[in-house]
C-alpha atoms as a PDB file:
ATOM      1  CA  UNK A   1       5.223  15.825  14.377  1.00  0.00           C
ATOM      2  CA  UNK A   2       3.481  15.706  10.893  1.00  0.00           C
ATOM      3  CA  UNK A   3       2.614  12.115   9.392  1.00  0.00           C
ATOM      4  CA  UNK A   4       1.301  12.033   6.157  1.00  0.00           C
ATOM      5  CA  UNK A   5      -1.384   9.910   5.655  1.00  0.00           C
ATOM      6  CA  UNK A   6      -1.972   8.401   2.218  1.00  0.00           C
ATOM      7  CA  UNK A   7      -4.510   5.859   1.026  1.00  0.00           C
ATOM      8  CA  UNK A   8      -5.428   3.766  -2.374  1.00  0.00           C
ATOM      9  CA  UNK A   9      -3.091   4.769  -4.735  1.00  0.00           C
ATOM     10  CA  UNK A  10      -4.188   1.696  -6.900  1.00  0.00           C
ATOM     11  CA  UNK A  11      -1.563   1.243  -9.510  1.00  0.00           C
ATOM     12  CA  UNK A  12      -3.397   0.239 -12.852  1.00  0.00           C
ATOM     13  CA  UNK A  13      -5.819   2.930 -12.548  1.00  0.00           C
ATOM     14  CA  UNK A  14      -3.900   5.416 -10.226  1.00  0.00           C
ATOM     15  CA  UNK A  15      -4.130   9.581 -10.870  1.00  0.00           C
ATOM     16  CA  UNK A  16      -0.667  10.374 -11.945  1.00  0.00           C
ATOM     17  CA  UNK A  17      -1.093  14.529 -11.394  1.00  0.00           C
ATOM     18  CA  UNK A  18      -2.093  13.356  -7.657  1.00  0.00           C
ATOM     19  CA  UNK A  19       0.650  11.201  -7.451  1.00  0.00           C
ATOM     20  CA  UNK A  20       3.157  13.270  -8.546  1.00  0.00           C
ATOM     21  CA  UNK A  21       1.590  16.383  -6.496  1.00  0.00           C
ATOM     22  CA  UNK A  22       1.782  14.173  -3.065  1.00  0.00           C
ATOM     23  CA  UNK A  23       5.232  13.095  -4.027  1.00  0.00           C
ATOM     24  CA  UNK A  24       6.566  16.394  -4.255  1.00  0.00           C
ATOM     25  CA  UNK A  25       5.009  17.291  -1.345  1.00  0.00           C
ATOM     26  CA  UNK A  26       6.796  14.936   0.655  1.00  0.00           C
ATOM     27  CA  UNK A  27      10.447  15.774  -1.061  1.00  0.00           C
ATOM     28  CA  UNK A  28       9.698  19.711   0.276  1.00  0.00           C
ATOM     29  CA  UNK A  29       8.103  19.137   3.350  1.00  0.00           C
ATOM     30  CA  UNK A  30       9.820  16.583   4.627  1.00  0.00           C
ATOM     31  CA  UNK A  31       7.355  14.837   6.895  1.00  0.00           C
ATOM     32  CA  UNK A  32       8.113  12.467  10.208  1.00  0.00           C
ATOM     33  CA  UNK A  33       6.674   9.763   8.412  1.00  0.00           C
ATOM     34  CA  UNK A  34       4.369   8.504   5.528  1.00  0.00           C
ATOM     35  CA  UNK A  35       1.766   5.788   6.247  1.00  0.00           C
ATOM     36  CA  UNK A  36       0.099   3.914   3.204  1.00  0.00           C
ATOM     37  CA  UNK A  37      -2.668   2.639   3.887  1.00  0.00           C
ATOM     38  CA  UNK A  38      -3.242  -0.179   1.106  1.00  0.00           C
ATOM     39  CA  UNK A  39      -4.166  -0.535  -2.005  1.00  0.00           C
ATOM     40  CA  UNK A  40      -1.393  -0.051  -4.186  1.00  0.00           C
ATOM     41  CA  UNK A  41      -2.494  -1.814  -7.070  1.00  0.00           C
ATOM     42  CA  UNK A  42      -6.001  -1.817  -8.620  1.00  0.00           C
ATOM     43  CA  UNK A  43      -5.438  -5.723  -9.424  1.00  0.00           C
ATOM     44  CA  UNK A  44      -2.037  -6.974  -8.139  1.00  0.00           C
ATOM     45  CA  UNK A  45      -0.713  -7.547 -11.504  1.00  0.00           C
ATOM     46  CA  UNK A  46       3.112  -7.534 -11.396  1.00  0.00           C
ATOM     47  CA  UNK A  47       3.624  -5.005 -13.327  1.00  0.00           C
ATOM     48  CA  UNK A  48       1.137  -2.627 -10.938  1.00  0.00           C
ATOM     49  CA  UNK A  49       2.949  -3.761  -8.268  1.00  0.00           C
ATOM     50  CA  UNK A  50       6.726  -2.922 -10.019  1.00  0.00           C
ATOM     51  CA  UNK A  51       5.279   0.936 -10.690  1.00  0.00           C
ATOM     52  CA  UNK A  52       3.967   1.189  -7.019  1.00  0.00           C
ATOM     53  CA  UNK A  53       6.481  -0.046  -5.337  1.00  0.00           C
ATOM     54  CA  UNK A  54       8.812   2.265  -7.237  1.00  0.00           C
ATOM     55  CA  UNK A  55       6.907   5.214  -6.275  1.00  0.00           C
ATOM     56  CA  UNK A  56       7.410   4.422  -2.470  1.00  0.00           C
ATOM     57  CA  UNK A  57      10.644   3.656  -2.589  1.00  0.00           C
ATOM     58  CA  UNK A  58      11.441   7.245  -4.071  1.00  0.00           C
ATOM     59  CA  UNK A  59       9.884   8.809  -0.909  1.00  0.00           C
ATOM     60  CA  UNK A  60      12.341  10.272   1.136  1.00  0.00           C
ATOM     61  CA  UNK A  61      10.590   9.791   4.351  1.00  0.00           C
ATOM     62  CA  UNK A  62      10.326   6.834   6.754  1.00  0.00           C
ATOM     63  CA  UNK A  63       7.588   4.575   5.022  1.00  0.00           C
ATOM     64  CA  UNK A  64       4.846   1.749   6.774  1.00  0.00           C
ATOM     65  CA  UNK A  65       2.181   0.330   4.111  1.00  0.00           C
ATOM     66  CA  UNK A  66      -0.487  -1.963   4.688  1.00  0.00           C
ATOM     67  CA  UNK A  67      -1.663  -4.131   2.794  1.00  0.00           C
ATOM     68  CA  UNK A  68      -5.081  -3.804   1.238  1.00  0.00           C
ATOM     69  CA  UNK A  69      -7.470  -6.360  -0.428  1.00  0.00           C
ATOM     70  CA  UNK A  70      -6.418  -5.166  -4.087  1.00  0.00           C
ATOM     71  CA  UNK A  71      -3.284  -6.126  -3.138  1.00  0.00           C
ATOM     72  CA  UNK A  72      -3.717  -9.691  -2.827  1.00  0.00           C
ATOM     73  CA  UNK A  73      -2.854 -12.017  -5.754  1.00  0.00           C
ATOM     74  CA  UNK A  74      -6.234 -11.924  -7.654  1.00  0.00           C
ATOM     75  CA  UNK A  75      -6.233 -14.025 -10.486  1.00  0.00           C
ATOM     76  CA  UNK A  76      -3.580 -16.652  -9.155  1.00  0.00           C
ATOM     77  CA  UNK A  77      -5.612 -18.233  -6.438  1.00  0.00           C
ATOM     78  CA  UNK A  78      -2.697 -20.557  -5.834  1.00  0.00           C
ATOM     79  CA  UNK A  79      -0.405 -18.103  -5.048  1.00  0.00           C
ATOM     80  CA  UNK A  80      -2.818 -16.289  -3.138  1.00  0.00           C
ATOM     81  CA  UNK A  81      -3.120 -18.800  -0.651  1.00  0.00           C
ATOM     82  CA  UNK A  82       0.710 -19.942  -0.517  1.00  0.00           C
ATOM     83  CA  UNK A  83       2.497 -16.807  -1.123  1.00  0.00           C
ATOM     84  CA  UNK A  84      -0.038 -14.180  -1.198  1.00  0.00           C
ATOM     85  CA  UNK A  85       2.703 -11.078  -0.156  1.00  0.00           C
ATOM     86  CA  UNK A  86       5.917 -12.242  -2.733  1.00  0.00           C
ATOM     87  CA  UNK A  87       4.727  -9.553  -5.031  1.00  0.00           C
ATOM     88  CA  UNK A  88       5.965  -6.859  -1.996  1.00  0.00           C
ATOM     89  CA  UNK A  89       9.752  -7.764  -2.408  1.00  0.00           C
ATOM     90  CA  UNK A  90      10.848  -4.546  -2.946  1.00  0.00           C
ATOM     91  CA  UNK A  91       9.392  -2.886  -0.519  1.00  0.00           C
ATOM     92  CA  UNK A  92       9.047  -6.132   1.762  1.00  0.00           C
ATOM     93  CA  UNK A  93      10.867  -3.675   4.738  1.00  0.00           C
ATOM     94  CA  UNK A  94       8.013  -1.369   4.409  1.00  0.00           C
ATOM     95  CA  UNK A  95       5.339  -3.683   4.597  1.00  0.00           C
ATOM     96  CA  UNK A  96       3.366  -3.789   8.112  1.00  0.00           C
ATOM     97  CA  UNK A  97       6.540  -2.016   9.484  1.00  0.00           C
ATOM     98  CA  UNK A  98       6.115  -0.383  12.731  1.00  0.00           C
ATOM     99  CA  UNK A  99       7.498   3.764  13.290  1.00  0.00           C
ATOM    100  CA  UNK A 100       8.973   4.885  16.297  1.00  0.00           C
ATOM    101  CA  UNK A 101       9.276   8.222  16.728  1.00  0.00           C
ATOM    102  CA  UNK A 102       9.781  10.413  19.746  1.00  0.00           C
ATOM    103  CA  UNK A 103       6.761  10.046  22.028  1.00  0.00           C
ATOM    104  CA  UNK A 104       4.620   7.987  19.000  1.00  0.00           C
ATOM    105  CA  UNK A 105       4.292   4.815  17.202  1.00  0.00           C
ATOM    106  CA  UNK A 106       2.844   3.811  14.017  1.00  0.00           C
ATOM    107  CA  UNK A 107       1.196   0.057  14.844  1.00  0.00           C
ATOM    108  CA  UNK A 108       0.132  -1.632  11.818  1.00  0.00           C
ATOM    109  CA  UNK A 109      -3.115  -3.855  12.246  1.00  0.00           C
ATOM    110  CA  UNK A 110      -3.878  -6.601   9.249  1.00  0.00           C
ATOM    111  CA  UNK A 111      -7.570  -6.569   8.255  1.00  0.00           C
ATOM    112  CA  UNK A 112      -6.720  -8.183   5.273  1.00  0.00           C
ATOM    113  CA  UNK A 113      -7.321 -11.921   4.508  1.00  0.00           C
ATOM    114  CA  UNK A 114      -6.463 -14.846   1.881  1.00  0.00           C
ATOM    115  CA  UNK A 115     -10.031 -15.570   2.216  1.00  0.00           C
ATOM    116  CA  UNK A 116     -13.127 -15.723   4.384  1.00  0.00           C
ATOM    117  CA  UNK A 117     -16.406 -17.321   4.759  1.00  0.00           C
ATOM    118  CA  UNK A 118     -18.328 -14.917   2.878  1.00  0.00           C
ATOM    119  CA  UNK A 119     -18.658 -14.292  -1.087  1.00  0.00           C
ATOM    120  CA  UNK A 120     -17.273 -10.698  -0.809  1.00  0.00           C
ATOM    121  CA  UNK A 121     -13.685 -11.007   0.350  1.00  0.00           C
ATOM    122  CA  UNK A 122     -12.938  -7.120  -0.011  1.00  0.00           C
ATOM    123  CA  UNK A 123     -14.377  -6.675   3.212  1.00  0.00           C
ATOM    124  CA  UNK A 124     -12.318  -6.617   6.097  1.00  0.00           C
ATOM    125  CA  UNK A 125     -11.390  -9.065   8.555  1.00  0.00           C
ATOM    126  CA  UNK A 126      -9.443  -8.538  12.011  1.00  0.00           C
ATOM    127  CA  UNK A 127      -8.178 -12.069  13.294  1.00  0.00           C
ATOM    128  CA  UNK A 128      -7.563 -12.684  16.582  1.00  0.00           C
ATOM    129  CA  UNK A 129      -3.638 -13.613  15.784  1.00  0.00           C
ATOM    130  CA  UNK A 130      -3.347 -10.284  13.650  1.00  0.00           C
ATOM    131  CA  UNK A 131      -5.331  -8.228  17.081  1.00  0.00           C
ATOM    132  CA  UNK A 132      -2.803  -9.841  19.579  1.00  0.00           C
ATOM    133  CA  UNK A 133      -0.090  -8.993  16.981  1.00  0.00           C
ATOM    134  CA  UNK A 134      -1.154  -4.927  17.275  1.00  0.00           C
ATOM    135  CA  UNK A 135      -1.648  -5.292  20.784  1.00  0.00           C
ATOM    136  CA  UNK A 136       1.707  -6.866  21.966  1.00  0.00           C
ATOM    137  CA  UNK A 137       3.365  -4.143  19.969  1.00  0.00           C
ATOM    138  CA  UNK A 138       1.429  -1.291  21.786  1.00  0.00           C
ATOM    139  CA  UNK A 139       1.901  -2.819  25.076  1.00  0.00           C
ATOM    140  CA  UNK A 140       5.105  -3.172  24.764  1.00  0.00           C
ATOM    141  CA  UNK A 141       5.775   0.765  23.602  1.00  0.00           C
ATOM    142  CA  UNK A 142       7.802   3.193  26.267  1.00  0.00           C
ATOM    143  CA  UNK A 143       5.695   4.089  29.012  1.00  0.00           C
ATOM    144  CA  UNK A 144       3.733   7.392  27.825  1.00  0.00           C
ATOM    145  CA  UNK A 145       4.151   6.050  24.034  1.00  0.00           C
ATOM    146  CA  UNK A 146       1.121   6.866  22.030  1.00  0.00           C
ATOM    147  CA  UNK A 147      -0.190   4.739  19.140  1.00  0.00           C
ATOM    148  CA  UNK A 148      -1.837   5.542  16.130  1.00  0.00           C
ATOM    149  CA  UNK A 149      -3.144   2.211  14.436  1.00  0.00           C
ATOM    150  CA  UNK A 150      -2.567   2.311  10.571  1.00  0.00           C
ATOM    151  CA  UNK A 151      -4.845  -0.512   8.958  1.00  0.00           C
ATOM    152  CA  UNK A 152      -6.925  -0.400   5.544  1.00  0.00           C
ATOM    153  CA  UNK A 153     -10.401  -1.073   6.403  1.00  0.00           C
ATOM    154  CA  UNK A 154     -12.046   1.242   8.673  1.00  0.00           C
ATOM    155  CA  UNK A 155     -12.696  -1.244  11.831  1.00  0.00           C
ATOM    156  CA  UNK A 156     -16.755  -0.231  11.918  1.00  0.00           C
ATOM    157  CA  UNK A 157     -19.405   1.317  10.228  1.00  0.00           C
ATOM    158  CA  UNK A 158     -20.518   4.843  11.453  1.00  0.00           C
ATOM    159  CA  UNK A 159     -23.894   6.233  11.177  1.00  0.00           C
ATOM    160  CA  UNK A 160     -25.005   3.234   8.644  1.00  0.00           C
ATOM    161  CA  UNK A 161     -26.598   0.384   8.738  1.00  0.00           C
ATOM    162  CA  UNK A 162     -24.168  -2.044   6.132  1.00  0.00           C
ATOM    163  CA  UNK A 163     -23.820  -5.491   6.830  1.00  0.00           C
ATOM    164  CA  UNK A 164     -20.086  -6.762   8.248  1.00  0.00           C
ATOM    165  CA  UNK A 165     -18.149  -4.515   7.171  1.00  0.00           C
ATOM    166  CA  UNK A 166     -14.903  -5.382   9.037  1.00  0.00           C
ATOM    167  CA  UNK A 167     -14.949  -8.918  10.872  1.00  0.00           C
ATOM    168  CA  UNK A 168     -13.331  -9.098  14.560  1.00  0.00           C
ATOM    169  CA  UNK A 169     -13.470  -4.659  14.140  1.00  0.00           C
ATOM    170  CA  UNK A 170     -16.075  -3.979  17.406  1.00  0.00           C
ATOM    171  CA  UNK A 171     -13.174  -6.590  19.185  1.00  0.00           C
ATOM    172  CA  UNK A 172     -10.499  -4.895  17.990  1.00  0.00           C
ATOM    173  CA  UNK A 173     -11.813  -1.200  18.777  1.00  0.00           C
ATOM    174  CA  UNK A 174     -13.198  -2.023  22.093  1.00  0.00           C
ATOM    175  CA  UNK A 175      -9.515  -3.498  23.217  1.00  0.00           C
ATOM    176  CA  UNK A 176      -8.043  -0.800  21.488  1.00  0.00           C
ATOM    177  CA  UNK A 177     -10.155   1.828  23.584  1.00  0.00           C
ATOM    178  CA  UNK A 178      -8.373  -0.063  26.445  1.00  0.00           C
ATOM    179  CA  UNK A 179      -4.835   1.732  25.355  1.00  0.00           C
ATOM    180  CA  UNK A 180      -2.661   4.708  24.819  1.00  0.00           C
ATOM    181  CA  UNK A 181      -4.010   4.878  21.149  1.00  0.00           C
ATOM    182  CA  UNK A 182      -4.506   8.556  19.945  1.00  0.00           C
ATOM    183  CA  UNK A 183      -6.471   7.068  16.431  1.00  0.00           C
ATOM    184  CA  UNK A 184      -6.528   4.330  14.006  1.00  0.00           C
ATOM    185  CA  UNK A 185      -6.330   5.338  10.719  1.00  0.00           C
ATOM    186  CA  UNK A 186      -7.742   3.605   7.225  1.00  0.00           C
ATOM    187  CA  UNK A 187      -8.555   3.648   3.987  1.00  0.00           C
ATOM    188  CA  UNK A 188     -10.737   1.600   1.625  1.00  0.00           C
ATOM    189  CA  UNK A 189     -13.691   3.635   0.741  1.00  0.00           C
ATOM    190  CA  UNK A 190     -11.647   6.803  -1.040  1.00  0.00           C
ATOM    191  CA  UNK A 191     -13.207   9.533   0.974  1.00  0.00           C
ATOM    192  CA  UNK A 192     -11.975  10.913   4.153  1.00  0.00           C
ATOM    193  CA  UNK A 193     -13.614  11.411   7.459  1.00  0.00           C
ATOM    194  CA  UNK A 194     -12.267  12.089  10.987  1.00  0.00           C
ATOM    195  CA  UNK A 195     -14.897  10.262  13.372  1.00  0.00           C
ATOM    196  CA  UNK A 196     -15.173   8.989  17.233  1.00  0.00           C
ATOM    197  CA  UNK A 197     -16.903   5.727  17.671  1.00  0.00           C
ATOM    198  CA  UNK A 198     -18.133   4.685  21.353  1.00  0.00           C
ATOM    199  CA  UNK A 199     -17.213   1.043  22.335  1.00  0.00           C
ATOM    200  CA  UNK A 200     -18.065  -0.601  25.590  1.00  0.00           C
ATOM    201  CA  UNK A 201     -14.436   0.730  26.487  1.00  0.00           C
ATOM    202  CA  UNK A 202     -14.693   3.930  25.594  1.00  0.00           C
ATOM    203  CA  UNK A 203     -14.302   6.070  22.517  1.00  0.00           C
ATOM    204  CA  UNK A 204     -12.128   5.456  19.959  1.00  0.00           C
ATOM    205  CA  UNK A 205     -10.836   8.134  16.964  1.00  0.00           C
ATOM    206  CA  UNK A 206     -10.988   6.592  13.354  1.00  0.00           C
ATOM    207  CA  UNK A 207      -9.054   8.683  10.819  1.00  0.00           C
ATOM    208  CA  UNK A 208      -9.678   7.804   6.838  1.00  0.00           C
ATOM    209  CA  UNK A 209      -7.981   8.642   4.220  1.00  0.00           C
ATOM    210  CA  UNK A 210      -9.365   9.686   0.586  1.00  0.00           C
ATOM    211  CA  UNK A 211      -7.610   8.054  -3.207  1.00  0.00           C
ATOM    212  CA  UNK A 212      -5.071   9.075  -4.996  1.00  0.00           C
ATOM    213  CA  UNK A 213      -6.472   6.689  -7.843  1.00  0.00           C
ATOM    214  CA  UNK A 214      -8.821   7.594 -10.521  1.00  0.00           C
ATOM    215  CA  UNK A 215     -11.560   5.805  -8.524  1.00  0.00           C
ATOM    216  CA  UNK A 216     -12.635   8.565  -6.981  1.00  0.00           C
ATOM    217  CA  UNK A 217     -15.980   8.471  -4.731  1.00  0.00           C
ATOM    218  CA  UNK A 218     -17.679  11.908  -3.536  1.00  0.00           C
ATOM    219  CA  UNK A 219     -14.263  13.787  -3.280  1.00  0.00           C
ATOM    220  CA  UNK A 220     -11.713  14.787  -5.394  1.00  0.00           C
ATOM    221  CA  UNK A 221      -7.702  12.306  -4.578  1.00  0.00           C
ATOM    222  CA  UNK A 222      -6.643  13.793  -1.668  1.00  0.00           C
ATOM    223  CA  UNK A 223      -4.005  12.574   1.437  1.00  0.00           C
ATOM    224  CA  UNK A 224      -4.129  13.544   5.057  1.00  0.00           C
ATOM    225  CA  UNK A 225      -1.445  15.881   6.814  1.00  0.00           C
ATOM    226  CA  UNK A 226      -1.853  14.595  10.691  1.00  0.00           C
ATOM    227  CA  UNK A 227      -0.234  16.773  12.971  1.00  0.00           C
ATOM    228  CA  UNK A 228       0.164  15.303  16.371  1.00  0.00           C
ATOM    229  CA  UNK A 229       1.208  17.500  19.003  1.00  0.00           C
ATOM    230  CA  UNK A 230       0.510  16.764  23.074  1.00  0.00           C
ATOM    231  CA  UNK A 231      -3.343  18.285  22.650  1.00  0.00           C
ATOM    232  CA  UNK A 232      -3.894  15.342  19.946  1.00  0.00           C
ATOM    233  CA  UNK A 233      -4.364  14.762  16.429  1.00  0.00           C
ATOM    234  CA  UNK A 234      -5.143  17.623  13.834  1.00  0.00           C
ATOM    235  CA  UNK A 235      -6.425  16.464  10.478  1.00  0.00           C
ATOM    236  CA  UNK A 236      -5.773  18.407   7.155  1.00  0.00           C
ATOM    237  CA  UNK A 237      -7.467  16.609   3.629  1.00  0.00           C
ATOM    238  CA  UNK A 238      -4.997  18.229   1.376  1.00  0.00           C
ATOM    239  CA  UNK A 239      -6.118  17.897  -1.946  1.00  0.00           C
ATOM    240  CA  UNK A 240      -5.465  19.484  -5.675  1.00  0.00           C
ATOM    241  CA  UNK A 241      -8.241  21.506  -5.709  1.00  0.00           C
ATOM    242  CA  UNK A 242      -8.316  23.400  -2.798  1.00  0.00           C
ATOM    243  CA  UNK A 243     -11.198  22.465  -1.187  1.00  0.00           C
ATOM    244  CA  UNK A 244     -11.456  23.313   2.670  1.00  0.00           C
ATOM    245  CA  UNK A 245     -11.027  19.954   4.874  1.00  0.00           C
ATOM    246  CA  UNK A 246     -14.495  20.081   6.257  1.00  0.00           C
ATOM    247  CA  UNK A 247     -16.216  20.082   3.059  1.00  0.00           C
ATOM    248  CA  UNK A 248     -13.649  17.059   2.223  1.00  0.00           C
ATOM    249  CA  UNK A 249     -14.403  15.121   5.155  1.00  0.00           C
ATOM    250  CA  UNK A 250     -17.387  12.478   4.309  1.00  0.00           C
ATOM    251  CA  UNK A 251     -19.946  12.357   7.914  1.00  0.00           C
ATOM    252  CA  UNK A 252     -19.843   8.541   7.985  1.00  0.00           C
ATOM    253  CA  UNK A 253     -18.412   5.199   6.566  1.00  0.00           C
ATOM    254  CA  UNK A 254     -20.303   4.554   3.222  1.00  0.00           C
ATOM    255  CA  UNK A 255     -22.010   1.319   3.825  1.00  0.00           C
ATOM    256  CA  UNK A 256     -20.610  -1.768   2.946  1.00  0.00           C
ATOM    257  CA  UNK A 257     -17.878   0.887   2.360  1.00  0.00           C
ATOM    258  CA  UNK A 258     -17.355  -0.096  -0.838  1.00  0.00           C
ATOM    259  CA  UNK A 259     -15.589   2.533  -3.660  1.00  0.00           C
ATOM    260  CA  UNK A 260     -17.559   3.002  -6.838  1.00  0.00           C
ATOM    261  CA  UNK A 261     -16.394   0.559  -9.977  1.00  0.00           C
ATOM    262  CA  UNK A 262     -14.695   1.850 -12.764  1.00  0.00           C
ATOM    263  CA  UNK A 263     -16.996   1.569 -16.178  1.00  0.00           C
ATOM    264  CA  UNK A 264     -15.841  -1.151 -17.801  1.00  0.00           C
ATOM    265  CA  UNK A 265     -13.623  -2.886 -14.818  1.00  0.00           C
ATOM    266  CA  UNK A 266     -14.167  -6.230 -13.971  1.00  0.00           C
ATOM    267  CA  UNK A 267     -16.250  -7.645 -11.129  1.00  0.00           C
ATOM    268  CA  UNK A 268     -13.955  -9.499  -8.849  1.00  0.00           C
ATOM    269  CA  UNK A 269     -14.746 -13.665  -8.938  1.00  0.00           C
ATOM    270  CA  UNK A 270     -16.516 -14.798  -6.135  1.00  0.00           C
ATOM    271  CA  UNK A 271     -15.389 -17.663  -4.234  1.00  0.00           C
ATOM    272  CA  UNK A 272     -16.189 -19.965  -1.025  1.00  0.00           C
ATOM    273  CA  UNK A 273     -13.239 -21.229   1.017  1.00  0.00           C
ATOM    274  CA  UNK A 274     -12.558 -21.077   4.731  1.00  0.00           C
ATOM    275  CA  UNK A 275     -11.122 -17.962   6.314  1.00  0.00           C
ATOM    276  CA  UNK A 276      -7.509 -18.444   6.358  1.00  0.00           C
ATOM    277  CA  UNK A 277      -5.448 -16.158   8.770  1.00  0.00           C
ATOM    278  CA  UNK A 278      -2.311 -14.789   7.003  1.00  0.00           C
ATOM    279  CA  UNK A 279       0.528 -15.356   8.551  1.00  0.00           C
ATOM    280  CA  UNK A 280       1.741 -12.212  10.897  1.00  0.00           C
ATOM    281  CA  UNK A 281       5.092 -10.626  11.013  1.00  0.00           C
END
């Protein structure tokens, strides 16, 4: 089975050539499914959200996306915290959808939230309703169903020292570790990497994918071809300019995992309410 894996496409500043590249890709090749893992829109303006979601729903290919913290209402605070996903309409059978194909699942896992208790809210955050969510879908797969966990922040830092990164990820990893789950695979920081972090439980595979934006970080927009067979996972960073997947593939979540800032693109406000759990499908 082949699952492409895209990531960041960010509407409002996206990289039409890659986008039109990756779409064509998927009209000849035909993949088992497409996972999108958030950030369609560089600022969830309607009218980002209107191109993006017409861009997905020309794939012709079973579809999950997650949502990312672009993706969140960001200048309507109000209807961030009492409608914060009414901007996904079109694609509202897409979002957080799970994929069941023969001997596989595509779990979605939320790291997103309206807000937290820290001034950076592009971070991620696992709550414990969104982890129970994930893992009554898993174990409730066919027996000898394997997951792979599409979120948008990686769950942990690897091989850096950044300060909480992802909220509730060491919890959700470890329990994770627990299961049939072949990877979990992100997005966020716009390179990719193909890592194994060790939990208390035992290891766990985290997959990122690169941009298809014009924020690019250390690597040129790429997408992931996974090919899952019964030996695993086998990562390929396709990308426009040929360059071979282990040169692509970063050796560690940037700290804080933040991508780089556009010149000229606005720092995001900064404000102090209580983490609020969004409400899980």
């Amino acid at each position: 089975m082949r699952i492409f894996h895209l990531s960041d496409i960010h509407f409002g500043l996206e990289d039409r050539a890659a986008l039109d590249w990756a779409a064509a890709a998927i009209a000849r090749e035909r993949p088992d499914a497409v996972a999108i893992t958030g950030d369609l829109t560089m600022r969830a303006r309607h009218r980002e959200f209107a191109a993006a979601c017409d861009w997905i729903n020309a794939l012709d290919a079973p579809v999950t996306v997650e949502v990312g913290n672009h993706d969140l209402p960001y200048f309507n605070l109000w209807e961030r915290f009492t409608a914060p996903y009414t901007r996904f309409h079109a694609i509202k059978a897409r979002i957080e959808c799970e994929i069941d194909l023969p001997g596989l699942a595509v779990v979605p896992l939320r790291t997103t939230a309206r807000a937290q208790l820290r001034l950076n809210w592009s971070k991620g955050c696992v709550t414990r309703a969104a982890l129970d969510h994930a893992l009554h879908a898993i174990d409730s797969l066919p027996q000898g169903t394997r997951a792979l966990v599409a979120c948008h922040h990686p769950l942990v830092e690897t091989g850096t020292h950044g300060t909480a990164l992802t909220r509730g990820g060491e919890r959700a990893l470890a329990e994770l570790a627990k299961r049939e789950v072949l990877a979990v695979i992100s997005g966020h920081v716009h390179d990719a990497f193909d890592l194994v972090h060790q939990t208390a439980a035992g290891p766990v595979r985290m997959i990122g994918a690169g941009t298809l934006s014009r924020r690019i970080r250390s690597t040129p927009p790429s997408f992931n071809m996974l090919t899952v067979d019964e030996a695993g996972i086998r990562v390929k960073v396709r990308n426009l300019e040929h360059v071979p997947t282990p040169e692509m593939l970063v050796p560690d979540v940037p700290e804080n995992a933040m991508p780089p800032r556009e010149e000229g693109e606005p720092v995001a406000p900064v404000h102090r309410i209580p983490e609020v759990d969004p409400p899980v499908h």
